[in-house]
Each structure stands twice: as C-alpha cells, then as structure tokens.
N, C-alpha and C. Protein backbone atom coordinates (compact mmCIF):
# COMPACT_ATOMS: atom_id res chain seq x y z
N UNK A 1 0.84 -1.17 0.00
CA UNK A 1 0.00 0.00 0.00
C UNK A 1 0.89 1.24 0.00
N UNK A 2 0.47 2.65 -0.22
CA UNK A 2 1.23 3.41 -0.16
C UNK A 2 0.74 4.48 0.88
N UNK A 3 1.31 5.28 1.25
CA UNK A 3 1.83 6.02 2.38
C UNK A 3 -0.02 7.01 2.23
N UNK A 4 -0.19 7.46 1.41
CA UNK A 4 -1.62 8.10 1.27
C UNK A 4 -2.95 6.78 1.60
N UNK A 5 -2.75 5.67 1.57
CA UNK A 5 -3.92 4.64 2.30
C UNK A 5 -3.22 4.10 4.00
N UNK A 6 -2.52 5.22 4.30
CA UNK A 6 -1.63 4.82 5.78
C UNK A 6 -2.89 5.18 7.17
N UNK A 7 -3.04 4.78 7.66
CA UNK A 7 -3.74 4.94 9.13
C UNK A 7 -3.24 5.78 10.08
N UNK A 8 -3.34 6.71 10.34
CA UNK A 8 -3.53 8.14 11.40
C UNK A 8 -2.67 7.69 12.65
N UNK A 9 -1.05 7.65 13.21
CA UNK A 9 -0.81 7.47 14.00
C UNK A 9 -0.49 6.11 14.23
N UNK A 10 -0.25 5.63 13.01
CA UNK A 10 0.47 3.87 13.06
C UNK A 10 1.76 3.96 12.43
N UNK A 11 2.67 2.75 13.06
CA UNK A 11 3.58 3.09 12.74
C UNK A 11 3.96 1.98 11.29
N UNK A 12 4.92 2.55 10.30
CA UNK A 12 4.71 1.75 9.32
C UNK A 12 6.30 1.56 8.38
N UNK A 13 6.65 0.52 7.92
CA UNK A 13 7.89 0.10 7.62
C UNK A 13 8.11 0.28 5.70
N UNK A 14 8.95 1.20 5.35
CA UNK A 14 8.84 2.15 4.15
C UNK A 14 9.46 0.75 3.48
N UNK A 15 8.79 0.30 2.46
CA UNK A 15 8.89 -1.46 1.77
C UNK A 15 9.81 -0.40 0.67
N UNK A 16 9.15 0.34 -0.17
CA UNK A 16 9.81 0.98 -1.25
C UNK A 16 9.34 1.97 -1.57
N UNK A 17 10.27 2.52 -2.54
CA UNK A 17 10.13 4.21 -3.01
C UNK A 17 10.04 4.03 -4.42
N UNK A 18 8.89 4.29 -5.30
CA UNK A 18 8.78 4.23 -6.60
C UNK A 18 8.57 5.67 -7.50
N UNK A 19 9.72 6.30 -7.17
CA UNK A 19 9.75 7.18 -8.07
C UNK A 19 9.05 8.19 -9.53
N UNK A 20 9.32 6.54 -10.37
CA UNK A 20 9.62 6.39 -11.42
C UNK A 20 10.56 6.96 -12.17
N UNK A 21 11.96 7.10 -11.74
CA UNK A 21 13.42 6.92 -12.20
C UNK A 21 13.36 8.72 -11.86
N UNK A 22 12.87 9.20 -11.23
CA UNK A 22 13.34 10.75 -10.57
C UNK A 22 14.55 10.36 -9.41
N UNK A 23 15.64 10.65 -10.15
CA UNK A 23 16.52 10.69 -9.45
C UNK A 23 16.58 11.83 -8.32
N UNK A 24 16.26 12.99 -8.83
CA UNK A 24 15.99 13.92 -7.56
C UNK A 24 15.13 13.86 -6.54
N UNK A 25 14.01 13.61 -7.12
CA UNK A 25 12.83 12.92 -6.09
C UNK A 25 13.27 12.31 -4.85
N UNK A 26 14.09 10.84 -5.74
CA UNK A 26 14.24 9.96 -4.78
C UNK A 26 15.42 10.70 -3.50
N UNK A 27 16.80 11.17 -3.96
CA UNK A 27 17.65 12.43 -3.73
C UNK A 27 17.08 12.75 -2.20
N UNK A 28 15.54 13.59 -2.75
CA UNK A 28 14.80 14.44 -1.62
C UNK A 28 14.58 13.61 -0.52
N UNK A 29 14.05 12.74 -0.73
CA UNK A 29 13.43 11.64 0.24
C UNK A 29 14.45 11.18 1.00
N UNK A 30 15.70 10.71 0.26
CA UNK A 30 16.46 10.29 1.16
C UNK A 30 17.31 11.01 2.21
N UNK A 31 17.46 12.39 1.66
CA UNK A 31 17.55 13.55 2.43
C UNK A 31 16.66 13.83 4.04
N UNK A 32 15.57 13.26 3.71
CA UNK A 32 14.75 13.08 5.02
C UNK A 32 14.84 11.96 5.44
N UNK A 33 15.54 11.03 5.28
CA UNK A 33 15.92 9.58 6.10
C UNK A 33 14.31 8.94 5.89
N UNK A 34 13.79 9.20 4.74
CA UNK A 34 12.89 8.51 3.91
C UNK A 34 13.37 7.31 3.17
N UNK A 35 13.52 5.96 3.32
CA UNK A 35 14.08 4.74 2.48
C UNK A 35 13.74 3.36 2.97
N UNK A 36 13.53 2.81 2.12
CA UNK A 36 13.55 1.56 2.58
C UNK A 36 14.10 0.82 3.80
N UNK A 37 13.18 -0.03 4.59
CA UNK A 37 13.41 0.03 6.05
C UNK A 37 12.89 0.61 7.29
N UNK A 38 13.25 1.81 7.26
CA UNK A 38 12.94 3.10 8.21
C UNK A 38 11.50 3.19 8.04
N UNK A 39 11.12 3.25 9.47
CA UNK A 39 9.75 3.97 9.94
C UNK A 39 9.40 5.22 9.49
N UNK A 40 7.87 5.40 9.39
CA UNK A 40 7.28 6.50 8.84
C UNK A 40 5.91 6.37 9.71
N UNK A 41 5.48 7.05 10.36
CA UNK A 41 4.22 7.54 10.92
C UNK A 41 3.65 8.54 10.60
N UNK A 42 2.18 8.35 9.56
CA UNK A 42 1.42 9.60 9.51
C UNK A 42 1.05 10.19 10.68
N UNK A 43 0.56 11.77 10.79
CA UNK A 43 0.29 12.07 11.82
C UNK A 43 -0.82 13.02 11.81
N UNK A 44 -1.08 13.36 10.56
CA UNK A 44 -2.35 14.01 10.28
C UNK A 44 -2.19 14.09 8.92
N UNK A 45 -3.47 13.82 8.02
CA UNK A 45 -4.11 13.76 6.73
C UNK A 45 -5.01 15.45 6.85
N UNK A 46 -4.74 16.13 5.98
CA UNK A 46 -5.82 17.30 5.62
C UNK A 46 -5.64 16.87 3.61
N UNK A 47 -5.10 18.28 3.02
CA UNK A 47 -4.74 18.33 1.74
C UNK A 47 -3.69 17.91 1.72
N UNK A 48 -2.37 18.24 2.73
CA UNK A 48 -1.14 17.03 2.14
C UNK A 48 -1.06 16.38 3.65
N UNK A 49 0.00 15.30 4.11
CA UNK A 49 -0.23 14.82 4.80
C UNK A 49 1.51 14.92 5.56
N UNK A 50 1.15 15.06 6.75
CA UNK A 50 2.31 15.50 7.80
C UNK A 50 2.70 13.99 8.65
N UNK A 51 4.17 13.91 7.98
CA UNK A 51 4.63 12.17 8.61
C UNK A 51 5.97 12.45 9.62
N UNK A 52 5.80 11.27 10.34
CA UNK A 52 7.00 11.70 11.41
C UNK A 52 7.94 10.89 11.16
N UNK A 53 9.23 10.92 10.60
CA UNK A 53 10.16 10.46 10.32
C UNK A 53 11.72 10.18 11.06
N UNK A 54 12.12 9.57 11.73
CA UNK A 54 13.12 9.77 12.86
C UNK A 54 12.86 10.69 13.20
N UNK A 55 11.84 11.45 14.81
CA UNK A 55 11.72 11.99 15.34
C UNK A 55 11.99 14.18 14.92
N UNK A 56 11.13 13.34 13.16
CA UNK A 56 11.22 14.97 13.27
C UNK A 56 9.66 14.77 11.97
N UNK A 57 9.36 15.92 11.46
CA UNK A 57 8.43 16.08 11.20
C UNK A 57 8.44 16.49 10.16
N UNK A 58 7.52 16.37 8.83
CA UNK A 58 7.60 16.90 7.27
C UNK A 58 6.02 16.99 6.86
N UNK A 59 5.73 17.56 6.21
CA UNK A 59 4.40 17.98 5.11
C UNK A 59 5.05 17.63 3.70
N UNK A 60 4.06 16.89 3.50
CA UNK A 60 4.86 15.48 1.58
C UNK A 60 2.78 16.08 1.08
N UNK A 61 3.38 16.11 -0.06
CA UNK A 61 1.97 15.98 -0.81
C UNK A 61 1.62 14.71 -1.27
N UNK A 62 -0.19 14.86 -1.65
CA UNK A 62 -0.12 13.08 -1.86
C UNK A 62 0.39 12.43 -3.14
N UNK A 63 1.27 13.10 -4.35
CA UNK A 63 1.95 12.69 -5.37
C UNK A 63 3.13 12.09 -4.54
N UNK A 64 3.54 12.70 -3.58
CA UNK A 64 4.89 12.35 -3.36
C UNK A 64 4.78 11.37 -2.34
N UNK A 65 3.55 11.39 -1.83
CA UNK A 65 2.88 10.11 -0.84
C UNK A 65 2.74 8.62 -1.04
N UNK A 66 2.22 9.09 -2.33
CA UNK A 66 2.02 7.81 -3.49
C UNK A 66 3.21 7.18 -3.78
N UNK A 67 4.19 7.51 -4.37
CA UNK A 67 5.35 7.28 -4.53
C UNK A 67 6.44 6.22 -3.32
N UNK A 68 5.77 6.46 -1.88
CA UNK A 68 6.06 5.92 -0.54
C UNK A 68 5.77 4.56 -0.63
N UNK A 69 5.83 3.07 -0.68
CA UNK A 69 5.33 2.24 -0.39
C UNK A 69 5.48 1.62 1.23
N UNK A 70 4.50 1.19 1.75
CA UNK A 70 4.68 0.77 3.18
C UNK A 70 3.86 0.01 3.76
N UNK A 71 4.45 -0.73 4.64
CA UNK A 71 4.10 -2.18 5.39
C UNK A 71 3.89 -1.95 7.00
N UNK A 72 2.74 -2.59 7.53
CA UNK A 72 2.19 -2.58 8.47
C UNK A 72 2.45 -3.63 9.06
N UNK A 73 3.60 -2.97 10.16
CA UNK A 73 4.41 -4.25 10.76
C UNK A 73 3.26 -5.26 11.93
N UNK A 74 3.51 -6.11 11.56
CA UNK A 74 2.92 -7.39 12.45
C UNK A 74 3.42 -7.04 14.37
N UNK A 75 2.56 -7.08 14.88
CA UNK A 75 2.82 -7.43 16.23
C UNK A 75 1.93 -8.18 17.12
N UNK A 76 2.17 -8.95 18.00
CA UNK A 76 1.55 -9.74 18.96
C UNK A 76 2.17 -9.72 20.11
C-alpha cells in the first residue's frame, strides 16, 4: 500500500520508493531519512499529509505520498 492509504498514527515500515526513475525525487526523500526500512508515521491527513520520520516532522503531498510504499508491521 502506499503512504496516502496509511492509518492516522500507526507506525509503518517504508517497503519501497517508486519514483519512477526521478533521481531527484528519490535524492529528496532520502535527504529526510525517507528509504527503505525506516519507519514512517502519519500524523495528520488534511490536503497534504504530515509524517513523522526519525523523530522529526515533514508535510509530503499526496503525489509524493504515493510514490512511498509501506508495510504494516505485524505485532503480537
């Protein structure tokens, strides 16, 4: 799923980043310790959506949301 069908305050494991060969794009993202692996928590949805990323905070629009793929780690 991608980061715009994410649940309000869950925490979620970034599977992949699909660009589509924007090297800068991707560049940006990783600049925010956005990548494969690393946690991402939405934290509020309006018009773009504000995610918490190693303990700091960003506003991503939902093009660039979309682009996020992420996994909803299992726990018991």
């Amino acid at each position: 799923m991608t980061l715009n069908e994410a649940e309000l305050g869950i925490d979620y494991v970034i599977t992949d980043i699909d660009t589509g060969g924007d090297e800068e794009m991707e560049s940006f993202l990783f600049s925010l310790g956005c990548y494969s692996g690393e946690n991402i928590t939405v934290v509020d949805k309006k018009k773009n959506l504000v995610v918490s990323i190693k303990d700091a905070r960003y506003n991503i629009d939902p093009e660039l949301a979309g682009s996020i793929h992420v996994l909803k780690p299992y726990f018991e």
